[in-house]
PDB file of N, CA and C in Angstrom:
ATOM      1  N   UNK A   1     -31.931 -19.458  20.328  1.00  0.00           N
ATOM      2  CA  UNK A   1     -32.207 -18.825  19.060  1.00  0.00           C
ATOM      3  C   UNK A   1     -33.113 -17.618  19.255  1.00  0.00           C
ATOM      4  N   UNK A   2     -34.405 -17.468  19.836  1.00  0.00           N
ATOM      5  CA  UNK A   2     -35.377 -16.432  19.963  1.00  0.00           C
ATOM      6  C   UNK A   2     -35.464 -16.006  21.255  1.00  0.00           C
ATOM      7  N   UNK A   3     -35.378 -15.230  22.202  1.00  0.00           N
ATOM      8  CA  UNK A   3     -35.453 -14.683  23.643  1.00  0.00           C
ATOM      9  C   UNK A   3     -34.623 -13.328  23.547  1.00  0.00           C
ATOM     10  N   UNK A   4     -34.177 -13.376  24.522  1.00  0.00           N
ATOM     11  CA  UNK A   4     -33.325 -12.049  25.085  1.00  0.00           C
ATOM     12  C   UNK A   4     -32.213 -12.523  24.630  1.00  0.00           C
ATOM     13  N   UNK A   5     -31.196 -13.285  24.359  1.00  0.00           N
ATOM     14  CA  UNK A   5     -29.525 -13.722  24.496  1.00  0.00           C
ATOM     15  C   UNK A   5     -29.708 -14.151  22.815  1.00  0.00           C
ATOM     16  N   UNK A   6     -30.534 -13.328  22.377  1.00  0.00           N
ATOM     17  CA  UNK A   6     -30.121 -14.120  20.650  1.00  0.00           C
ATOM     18  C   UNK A   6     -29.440 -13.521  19.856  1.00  0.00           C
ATOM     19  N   UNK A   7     -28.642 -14.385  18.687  1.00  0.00           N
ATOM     20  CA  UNK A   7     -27.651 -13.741  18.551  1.00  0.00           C
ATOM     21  C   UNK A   7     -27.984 -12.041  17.815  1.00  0.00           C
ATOM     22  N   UNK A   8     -26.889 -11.141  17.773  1.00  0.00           N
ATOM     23  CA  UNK A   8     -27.666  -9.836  16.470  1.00  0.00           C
ATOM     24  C   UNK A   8     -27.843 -10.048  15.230  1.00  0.00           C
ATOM     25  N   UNK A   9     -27.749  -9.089  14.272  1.00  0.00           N
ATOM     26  CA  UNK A   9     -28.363  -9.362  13.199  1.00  0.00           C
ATOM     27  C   UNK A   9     -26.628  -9.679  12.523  1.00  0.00           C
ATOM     28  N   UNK A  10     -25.759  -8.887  13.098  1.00  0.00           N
ATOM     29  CA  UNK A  10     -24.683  -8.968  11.911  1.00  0.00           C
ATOM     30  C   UNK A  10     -23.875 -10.163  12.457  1.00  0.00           C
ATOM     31  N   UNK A  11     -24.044 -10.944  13.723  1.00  0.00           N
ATOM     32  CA  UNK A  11     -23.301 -12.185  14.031  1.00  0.00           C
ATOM     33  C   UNK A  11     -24.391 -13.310  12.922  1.00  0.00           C
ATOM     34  N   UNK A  12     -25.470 -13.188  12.458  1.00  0.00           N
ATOM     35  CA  UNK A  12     -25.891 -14.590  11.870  1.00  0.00           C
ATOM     36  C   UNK A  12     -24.917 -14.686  10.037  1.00  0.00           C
ATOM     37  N   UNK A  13     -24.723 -13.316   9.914  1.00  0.00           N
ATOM     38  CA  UNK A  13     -23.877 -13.383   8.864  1.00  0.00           C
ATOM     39  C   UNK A  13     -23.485 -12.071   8.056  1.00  0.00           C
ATOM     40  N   UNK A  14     -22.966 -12.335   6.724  1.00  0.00           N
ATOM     41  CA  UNK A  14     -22.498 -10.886   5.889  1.00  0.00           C
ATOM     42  C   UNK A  14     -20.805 -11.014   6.157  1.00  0.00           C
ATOM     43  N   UNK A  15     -20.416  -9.896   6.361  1.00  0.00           N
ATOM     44  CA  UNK A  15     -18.776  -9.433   6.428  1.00  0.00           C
ATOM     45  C   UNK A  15     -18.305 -10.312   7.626  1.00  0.00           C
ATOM     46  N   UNK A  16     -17.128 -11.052   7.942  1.00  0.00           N
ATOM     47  CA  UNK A  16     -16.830 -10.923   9.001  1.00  0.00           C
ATOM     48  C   UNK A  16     -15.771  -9.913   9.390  1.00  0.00           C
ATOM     49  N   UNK A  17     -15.115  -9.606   8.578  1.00  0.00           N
ATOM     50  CA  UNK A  17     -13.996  -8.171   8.808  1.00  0.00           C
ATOM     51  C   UNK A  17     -14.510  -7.211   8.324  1.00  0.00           C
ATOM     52  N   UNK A  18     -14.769  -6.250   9.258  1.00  0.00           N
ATOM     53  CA  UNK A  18     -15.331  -5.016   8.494  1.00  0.00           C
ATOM     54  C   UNK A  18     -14.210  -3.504   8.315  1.00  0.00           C
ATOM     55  N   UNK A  19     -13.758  -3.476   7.271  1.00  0.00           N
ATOM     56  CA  UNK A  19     -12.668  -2.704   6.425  1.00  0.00           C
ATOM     57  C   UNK A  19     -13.462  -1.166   6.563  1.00  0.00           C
ATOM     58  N   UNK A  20     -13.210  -0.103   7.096  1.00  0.00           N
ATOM     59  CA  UNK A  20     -13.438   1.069   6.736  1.00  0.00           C
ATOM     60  C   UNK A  20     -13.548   1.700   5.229  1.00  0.00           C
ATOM     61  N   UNK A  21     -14.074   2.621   4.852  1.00  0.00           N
ATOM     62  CA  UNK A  21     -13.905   3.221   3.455  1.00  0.00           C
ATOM     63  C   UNK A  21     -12.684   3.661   2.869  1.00  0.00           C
ATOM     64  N   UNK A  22     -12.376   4.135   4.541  1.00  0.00           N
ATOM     65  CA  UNK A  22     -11.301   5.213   3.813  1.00  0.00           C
ATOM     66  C   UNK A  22     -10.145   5.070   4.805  1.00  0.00           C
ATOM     67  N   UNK A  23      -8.437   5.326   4.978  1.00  0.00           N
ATOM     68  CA  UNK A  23      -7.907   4.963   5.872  1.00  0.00           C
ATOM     69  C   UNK A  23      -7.672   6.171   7.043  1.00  0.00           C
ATOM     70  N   UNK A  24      -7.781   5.610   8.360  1.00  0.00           N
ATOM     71  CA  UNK A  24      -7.635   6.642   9.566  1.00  0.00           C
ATOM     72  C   UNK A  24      -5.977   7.249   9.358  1.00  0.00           C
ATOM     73  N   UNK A  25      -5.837   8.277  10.089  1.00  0.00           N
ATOM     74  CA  UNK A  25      -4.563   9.244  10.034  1.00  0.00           C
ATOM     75  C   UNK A  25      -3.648   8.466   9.973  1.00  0.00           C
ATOM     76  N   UNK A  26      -3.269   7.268  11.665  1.00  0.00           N
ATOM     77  CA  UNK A  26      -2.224   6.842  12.056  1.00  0.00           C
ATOM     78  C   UNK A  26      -2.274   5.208  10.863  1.00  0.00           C
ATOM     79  N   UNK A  27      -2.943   5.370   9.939  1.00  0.00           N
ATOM     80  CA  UNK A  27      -2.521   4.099   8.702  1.00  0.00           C
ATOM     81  C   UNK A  27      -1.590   4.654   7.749  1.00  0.00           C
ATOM     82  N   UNK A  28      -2.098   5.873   7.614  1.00  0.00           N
ATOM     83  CA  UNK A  28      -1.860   7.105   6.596  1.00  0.00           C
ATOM     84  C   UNK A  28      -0.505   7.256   6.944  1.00  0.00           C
ATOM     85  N   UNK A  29      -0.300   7.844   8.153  1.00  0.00           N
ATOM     86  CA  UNK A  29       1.159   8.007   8.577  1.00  0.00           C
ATOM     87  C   UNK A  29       2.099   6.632   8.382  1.00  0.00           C
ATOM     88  N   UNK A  30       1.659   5.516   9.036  1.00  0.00           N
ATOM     89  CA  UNK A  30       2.322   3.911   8.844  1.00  0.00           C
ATOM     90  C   UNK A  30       2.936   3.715   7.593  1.00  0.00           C
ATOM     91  N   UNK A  31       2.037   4.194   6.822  1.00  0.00           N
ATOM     92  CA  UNK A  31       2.437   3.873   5.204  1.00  0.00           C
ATOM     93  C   UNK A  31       3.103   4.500   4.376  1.00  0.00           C
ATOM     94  N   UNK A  32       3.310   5.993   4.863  1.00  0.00           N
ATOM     95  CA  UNK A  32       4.151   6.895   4.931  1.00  0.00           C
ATOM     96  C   UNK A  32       5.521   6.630   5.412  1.00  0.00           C
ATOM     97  N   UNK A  33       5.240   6.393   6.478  1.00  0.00           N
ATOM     98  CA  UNK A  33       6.858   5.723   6.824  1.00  0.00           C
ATOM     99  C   UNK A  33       7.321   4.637   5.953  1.00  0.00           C
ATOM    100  N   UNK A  34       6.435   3.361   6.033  1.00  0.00           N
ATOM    101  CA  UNK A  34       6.821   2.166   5.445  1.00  0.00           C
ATOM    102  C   UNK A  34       7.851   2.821   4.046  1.00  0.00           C
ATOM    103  N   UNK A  35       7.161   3.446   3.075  1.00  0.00           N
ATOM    104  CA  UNK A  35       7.518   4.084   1.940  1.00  0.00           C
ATOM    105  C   UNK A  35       8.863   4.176   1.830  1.00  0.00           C
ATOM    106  N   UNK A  36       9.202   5.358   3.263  1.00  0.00           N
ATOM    107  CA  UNK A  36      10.584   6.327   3.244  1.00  0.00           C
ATOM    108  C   UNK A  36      11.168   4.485   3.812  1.00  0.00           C
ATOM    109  N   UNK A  37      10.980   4.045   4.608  1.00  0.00           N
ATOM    110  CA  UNK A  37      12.074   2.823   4.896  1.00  0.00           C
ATOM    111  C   UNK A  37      12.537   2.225   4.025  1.00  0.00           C
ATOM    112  N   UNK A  38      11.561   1.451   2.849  1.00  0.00           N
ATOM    113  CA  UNK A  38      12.353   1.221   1.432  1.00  0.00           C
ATOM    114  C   UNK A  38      13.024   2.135   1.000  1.00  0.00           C
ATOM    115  N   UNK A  39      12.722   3.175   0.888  1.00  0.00           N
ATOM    116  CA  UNK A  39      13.398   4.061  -0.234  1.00  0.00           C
ATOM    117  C   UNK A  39      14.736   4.139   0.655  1.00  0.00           C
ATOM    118  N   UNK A  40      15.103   4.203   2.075  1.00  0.00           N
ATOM    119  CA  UNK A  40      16.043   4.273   2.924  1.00  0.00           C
ATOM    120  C   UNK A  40      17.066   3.378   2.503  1.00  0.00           C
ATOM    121  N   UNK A  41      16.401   2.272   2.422  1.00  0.00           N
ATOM    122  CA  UNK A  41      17.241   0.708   2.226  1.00  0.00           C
ATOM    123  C   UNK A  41      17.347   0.608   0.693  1.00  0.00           C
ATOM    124  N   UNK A  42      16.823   1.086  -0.158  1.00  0.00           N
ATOM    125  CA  UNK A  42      17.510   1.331  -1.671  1.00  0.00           C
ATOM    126  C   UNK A  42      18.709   2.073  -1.526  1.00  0.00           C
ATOM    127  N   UNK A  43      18.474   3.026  -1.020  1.00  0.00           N
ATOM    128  CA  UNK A  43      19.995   3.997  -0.856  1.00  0.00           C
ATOM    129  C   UNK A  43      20.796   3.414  -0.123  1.00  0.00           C
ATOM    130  N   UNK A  44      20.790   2.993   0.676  1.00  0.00           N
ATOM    131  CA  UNK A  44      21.771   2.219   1.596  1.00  0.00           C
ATOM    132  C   UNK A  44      22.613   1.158   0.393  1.00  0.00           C
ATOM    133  N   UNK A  45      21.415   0.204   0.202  1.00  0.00           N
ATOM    134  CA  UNK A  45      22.207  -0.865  -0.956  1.00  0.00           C
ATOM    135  C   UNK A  45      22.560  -0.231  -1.919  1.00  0.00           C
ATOM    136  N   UNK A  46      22.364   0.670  -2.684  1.00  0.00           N
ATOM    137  CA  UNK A  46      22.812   1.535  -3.578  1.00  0.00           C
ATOM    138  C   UNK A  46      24.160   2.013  -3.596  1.00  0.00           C
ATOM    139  N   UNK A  47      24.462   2.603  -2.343  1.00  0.00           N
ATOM    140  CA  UNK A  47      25.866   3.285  -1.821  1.00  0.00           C
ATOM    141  C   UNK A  47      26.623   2.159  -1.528  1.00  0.00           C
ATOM    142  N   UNK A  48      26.484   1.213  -0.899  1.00  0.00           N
ATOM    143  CA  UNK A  48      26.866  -0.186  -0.447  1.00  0.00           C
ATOM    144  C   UNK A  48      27.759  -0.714  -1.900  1.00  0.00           C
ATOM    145  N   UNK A  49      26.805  -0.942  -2.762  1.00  0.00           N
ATOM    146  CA  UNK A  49      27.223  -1.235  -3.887  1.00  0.00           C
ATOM    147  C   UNK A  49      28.628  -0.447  -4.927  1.00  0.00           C
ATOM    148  N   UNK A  50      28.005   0.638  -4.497  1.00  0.00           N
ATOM    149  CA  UNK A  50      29.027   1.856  -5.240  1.00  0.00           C
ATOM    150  C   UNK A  50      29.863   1.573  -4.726  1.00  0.00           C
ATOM    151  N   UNK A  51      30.474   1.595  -3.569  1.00  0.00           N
ATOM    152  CA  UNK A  51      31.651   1.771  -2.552  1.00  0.00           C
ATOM    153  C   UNK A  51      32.509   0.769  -3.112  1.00  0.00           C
ATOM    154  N   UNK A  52      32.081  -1.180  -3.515  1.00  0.00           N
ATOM    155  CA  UNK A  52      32.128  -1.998  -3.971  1.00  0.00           C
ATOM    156  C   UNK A  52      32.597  -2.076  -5.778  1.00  0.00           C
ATOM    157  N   UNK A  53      31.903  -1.362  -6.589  1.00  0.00           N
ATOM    158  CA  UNK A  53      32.081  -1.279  -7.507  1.00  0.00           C
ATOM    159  C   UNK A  53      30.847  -2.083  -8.641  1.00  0.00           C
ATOM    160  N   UNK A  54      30.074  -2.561  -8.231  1.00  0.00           N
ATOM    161  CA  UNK A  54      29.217  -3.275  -8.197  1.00  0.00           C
ATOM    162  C   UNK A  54      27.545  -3.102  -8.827  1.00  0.00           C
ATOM    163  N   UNK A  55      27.220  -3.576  -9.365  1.00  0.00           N
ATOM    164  CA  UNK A  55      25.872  -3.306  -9.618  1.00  0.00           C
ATOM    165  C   UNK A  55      24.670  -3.999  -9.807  1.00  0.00           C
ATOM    166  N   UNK A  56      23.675  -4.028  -9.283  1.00  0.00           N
ATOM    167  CA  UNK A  56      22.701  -4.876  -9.510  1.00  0.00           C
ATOM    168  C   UNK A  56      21.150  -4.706 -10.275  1.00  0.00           C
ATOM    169  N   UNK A  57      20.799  -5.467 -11.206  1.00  0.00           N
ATOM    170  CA  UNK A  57      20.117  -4.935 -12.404  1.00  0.00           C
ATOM    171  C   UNK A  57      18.541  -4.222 -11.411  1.00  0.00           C
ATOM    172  N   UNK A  58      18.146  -5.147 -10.474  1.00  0.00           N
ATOM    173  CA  UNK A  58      17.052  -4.863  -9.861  1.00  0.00           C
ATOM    174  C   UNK A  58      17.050  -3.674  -9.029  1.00  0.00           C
ATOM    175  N   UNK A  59      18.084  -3.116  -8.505  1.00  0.00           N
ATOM    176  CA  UNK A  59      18.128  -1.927  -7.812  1.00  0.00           C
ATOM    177  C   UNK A  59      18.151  -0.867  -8.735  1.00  0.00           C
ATOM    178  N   UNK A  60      18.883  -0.676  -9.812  1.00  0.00           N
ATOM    179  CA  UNK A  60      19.144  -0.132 -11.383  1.00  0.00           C
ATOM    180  C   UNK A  60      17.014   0.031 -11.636  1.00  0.00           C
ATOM    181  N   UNK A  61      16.716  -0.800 -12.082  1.00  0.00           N
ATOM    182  CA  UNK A  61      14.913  -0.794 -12.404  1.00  0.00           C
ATOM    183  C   UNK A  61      14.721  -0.375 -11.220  1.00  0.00           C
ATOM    184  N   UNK A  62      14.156  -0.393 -10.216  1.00  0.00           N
ATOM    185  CA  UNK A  62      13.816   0.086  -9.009  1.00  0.00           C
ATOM    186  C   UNK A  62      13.776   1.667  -9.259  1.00  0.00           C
ATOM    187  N   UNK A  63      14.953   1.939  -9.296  1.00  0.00           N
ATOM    188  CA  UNK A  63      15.397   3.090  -9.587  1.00  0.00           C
ATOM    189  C   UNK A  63      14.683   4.140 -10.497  1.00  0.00           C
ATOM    190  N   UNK A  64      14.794   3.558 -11.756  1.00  0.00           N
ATOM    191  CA  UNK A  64      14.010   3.669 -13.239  1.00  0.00           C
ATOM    192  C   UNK A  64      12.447   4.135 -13.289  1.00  0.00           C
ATOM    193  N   UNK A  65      11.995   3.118 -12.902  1.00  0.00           N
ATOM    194  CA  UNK A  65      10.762   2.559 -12.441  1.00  0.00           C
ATOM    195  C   UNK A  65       9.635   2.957 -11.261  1.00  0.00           C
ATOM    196  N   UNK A  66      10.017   3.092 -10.162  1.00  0.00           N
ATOM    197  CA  UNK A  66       9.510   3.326  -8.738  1.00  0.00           C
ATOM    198  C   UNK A  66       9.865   5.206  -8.520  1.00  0.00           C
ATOM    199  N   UNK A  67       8.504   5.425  -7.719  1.00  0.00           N
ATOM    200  CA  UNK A  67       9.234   7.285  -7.609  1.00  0.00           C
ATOM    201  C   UNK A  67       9.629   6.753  -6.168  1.00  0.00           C
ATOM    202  N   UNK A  68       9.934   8.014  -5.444  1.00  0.00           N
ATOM    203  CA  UNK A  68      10.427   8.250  -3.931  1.00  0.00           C
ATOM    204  C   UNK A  68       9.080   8.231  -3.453  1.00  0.00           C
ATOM    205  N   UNK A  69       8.612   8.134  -1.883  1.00  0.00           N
ATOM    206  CA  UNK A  69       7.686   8.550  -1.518  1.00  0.00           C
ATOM    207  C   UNK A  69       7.235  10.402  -1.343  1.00  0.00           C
ATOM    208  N   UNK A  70       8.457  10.782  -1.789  1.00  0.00           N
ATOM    209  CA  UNK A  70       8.665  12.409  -2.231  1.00  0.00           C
ATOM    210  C   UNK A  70       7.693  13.052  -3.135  1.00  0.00           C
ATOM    211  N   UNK A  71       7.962  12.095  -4.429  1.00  0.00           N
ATOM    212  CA  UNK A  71       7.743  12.277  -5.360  1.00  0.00           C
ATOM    213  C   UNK A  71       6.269  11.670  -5.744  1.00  0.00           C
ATOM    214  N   UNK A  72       5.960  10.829  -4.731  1.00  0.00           N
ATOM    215  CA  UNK A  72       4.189  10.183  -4.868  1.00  0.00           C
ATOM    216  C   UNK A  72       3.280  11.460  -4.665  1.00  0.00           C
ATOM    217  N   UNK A  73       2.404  11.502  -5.469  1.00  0.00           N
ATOM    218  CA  UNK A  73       1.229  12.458  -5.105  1.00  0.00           C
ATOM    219  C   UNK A  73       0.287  11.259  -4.066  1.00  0.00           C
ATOM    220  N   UNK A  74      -0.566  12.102  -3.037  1.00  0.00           N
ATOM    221  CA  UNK A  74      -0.846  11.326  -1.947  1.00  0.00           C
ATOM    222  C   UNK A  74      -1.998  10.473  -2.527  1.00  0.00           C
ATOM    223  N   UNK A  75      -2.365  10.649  -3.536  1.00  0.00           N
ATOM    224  CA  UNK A  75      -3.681   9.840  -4.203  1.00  0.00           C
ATOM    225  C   UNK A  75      -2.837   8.474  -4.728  1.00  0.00           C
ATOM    226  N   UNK A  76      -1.633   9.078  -4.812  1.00  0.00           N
ATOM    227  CA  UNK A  76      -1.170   6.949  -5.184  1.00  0.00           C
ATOM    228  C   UNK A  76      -0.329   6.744  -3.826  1.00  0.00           C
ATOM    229  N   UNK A  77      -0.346   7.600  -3.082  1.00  0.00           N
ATOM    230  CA  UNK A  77       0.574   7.046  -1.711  1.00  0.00           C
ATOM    231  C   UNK A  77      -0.679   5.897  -0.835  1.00  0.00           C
ATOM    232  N   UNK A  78      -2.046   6.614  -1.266  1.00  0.00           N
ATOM    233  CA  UNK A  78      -2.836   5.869  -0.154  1.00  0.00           C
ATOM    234  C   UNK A  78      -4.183   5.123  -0.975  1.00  0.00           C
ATOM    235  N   UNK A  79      -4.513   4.699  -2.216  1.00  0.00           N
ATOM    236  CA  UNK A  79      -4.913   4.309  -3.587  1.00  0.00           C
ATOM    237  C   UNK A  79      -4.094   3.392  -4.510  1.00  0.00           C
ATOM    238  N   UNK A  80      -4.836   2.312  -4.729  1.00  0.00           N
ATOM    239  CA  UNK A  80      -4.171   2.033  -5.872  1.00  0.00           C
ATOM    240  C   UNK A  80      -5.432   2.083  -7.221  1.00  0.00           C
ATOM    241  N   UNK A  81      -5.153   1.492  -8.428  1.00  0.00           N
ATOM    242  CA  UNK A  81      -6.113   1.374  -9.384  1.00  0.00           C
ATOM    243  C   UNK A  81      -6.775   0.172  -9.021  1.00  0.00           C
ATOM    244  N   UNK A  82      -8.342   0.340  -9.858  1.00  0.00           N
ATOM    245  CA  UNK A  82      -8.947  -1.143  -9.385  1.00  0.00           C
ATOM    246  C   UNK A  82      -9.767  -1.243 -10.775  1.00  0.00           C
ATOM    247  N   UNK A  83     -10.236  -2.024 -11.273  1.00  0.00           N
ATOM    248  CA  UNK A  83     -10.840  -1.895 -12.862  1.00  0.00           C
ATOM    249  C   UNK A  83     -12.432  -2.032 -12.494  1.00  0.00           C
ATOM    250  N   UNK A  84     -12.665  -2.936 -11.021  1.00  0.00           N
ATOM    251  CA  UNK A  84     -13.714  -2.987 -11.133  1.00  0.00           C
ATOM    252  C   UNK A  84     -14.612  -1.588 -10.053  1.00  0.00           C
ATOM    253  N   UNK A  85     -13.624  -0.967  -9.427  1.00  0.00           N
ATOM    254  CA  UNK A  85     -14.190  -0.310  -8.330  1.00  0.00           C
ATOM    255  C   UNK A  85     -14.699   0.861  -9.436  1.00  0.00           C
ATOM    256  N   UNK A  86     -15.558   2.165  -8.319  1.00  0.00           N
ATOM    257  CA  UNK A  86     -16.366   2.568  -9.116  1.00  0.00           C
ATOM    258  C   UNK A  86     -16.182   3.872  -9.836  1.00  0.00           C
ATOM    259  N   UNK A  87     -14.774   4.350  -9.389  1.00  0.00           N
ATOM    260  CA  UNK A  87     -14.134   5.471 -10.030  1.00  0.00           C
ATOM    261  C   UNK A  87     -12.558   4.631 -10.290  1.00  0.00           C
ATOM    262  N   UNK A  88     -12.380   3.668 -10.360  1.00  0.00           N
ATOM    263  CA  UNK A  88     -11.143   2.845 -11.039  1.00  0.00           C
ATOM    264  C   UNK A  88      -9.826   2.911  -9.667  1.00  0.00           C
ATOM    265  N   UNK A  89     -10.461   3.089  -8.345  1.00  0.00           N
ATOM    266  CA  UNK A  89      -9.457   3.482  -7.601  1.00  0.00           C
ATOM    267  C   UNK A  89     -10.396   2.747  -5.926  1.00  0.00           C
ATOM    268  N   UNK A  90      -9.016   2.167  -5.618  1.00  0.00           N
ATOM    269  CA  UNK A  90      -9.847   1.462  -4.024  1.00  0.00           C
ATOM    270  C   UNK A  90      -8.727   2.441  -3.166  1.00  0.00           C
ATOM    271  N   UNK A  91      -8.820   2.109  -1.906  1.00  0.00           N
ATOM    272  CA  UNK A  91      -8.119   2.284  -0.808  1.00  0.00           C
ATOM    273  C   UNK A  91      -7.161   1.546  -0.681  1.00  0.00           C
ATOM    274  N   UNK A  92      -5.196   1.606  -0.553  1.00  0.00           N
ATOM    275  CA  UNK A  92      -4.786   0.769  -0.246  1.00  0.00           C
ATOM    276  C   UNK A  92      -4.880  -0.524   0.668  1.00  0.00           C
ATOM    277  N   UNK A  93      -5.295  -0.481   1.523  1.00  0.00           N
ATOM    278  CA  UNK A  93      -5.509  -0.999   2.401  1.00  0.00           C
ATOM    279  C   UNK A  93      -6.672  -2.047   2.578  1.00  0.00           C
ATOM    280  N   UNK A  94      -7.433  -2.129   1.484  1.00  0.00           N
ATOM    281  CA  UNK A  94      -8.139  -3.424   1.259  1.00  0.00           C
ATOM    282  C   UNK A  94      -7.600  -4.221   0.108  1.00  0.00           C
ATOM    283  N   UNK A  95      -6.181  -3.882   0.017  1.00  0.00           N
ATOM    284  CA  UNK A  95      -5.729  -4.523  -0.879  1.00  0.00           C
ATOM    285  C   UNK A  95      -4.851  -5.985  -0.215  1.00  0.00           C
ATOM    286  N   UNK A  96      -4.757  -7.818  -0.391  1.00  0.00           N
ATOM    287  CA  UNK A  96      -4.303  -8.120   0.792  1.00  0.00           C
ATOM    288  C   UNK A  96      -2.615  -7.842   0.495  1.00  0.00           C
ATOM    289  N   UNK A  97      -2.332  -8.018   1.805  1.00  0.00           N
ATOM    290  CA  UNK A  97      -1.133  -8.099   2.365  1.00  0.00           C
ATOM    291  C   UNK A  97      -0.372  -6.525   2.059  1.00  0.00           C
ATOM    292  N   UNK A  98      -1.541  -5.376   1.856  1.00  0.00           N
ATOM    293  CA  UNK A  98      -0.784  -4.184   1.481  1.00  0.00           C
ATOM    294  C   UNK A  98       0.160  -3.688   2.519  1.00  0.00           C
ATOM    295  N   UNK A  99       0.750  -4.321   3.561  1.00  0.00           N
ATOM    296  CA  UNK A  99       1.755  -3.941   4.232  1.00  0.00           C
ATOM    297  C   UNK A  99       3.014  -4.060   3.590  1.00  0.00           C
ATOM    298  N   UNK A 100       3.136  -5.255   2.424  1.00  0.00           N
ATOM    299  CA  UNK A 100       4.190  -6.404   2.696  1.00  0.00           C
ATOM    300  C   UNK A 100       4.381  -5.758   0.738  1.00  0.00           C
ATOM    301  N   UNK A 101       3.568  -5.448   0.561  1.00  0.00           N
ATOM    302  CA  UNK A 101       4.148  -5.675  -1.271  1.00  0.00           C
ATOM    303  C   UNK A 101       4.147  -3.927  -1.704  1.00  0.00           C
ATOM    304  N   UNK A 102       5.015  -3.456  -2.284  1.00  0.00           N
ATOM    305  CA  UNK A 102       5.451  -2.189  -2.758  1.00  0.00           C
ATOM    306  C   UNK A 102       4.104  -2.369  -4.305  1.00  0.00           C
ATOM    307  N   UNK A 103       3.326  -1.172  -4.151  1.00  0.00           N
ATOM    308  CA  UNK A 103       2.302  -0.867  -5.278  1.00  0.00           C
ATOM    309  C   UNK A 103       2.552   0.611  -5.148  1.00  0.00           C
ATOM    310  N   UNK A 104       3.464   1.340  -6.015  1.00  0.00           N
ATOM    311  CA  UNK A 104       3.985   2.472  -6.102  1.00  0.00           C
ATOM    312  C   UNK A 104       3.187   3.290  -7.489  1.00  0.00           C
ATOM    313  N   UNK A 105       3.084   2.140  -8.474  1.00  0.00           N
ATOM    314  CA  UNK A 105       3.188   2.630 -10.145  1.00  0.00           C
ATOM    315  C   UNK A 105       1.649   2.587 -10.583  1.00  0.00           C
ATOM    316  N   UNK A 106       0.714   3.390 -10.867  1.00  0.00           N
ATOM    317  CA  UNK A 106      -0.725   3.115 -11.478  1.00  0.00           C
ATOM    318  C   UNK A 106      -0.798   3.405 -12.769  1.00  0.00           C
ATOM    319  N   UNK A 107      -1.534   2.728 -13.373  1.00  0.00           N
ATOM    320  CA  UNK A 107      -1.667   3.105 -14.711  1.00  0.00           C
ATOM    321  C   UNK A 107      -1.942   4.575 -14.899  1.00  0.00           C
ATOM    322  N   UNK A 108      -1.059   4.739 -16.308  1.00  0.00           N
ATOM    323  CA  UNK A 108      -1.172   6.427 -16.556  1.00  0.00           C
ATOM    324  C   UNK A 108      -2.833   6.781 -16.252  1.00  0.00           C
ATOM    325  N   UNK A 109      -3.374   8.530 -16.576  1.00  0.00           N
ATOM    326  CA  UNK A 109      -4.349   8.678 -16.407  1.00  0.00           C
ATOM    327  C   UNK A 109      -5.184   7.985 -15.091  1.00  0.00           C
ATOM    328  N   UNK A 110      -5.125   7.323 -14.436  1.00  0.00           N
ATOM    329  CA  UNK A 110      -5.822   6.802 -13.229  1.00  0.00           C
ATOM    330  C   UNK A 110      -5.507   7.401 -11.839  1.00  0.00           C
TER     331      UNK A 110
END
């Protein structure tokens, strides 16, 4: 406990993952891509469908609903809204599992 080999101050406790503020380039870029790959695979099933004759209500809303990553201004490409944060806006990326779930749409004004 007390000598030379004790532990530091931030192993006795506080955060154990420590999340940056803001995200580095190559996240920035990751998520960038991620974006265009859905939007890739909407069009794909999209055309897929057409060819078929076919239609499906959720690709239809998708559509409606969701912009391109084209069409994202980069403040919602890498942001989402937060009610409690301190200008109403966090970093994607302390959001969990923001790899895995599409958060495209923020409330107007935000």
């Amino acid at each position: 406990m007390f000598g030379a080999l004790r532990p530091s101050q931030p192993l006795f406790g506080g955060l154990l993952w420590k999340i940056p503020w803001r995200m580095s380039t190559p996240q920035k870029y990751r998520q960038r891509q991620r974006l265009r790959r859905v939007d890739r695979i909407v069009d794909c099933l999209e055309n897929a469908l057409a060819k078929t004759g076919t239609k499906i209500a959720a690709i239809d809303r998708w559509r409606a609903e969701m912009p391109t990553e084209a069409e994202m201004e980069p403040k919602d490409k890498y942001t989402i809204f937060d009610r409690n944060a301190r200008k109403y806006r966090k970093g994607i990326h302390k959001v969990p599992k923001w790899t895995r779930v599409s958060q495209r749409v923020n409330p107007p004004g935000f």
